[in-house]
Protein backbone atom coordinates (compact mmCIF):
# COMPACT_ATOMS: atom_id res chain seq x y z
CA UNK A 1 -31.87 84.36 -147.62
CA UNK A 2 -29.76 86.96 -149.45
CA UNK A 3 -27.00 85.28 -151.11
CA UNK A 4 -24.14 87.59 -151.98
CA UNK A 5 -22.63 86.57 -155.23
CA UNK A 6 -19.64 87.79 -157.21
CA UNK A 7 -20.22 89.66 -160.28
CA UNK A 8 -17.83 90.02 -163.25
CA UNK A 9 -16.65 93.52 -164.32
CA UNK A 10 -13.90 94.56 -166.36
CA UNK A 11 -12.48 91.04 -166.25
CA UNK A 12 -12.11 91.56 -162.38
CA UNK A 13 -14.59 89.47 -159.70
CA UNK A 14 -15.92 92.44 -157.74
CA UNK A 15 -15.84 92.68 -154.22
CA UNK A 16 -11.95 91.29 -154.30
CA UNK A 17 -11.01 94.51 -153.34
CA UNK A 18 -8.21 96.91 -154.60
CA UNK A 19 -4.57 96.99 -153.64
CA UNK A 20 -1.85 99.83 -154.53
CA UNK A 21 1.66 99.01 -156.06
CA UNK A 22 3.56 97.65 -153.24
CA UNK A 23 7.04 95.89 -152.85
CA UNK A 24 7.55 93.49 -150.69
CA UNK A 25 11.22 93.26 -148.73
CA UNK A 26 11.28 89.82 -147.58
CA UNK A 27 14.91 90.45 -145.68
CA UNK A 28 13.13 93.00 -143.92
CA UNK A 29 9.84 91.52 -143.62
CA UNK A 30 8.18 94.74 -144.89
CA UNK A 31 5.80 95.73 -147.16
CA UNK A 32 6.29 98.85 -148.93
CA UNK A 33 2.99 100.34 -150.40
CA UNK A 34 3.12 103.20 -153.09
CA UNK A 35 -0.01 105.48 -151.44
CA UNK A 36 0.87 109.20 -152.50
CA UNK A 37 -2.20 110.32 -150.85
CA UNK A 38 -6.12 110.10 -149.57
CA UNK A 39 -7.44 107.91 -147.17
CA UNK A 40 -5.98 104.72 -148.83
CA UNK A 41 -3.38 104.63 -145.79
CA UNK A 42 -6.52 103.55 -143.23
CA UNK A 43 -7.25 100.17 -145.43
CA UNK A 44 -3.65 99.12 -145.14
CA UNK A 45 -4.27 96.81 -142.02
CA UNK A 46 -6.75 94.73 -144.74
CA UNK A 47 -4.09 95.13 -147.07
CA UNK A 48 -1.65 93.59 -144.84
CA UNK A 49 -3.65 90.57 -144.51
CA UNK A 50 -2.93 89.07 -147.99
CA UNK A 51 0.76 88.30 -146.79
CA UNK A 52 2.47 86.22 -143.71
CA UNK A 53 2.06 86.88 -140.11
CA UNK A 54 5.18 89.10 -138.73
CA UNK A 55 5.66 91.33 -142.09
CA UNK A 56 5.01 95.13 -141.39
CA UNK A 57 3.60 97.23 -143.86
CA UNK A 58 5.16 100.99 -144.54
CA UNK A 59 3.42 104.24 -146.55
CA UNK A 60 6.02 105.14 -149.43
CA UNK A 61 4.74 108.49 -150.43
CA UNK A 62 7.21 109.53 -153.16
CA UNK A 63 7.93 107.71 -156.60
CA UNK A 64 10.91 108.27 -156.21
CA UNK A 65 11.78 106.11 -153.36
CA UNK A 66 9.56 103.69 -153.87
CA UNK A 67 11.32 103.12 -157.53
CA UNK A 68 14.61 103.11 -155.62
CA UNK A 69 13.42 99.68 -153.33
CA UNK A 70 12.66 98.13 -156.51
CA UNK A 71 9.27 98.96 -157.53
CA UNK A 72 7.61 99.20 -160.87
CA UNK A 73 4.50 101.71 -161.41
């Protein structure tokens, strides 16, 4: 049997994944993620599974604005 185990690297467990600067608006229920461009749009369904059911996540792709709904790069 192949057991998968996680590994240590730079102080991080691999195969946690990644996740982009992101703000989340609880009076909206949304999720605001900072993704100024690539494919890093297409994970955000995974992404959207590290917070409750009914919260909707949204592509912020200026600094800008996502500074303005309270984010920190």
């Amino acid at each position: 049997m192949n057991k998968r185990l996680h590994r240590k690297r730079n102080t991080r467990f691999e195969g946690q994944g990644w996740m982009p600067p992101h703000v989340v608006l609880h009076e909206h229920k949304q999720v605001l993620f900072l993704i100024e461009s690539g494919m890093a749009y297409l994970a955000m369904g995974n992404f959207m599974k590290n917070f409750p059911d009914g919260y909707k996540g949204i592509r912020c792709r200026d600094k800008d604005t996502f500074k303005k709904w309270g984010g920190v790069i």
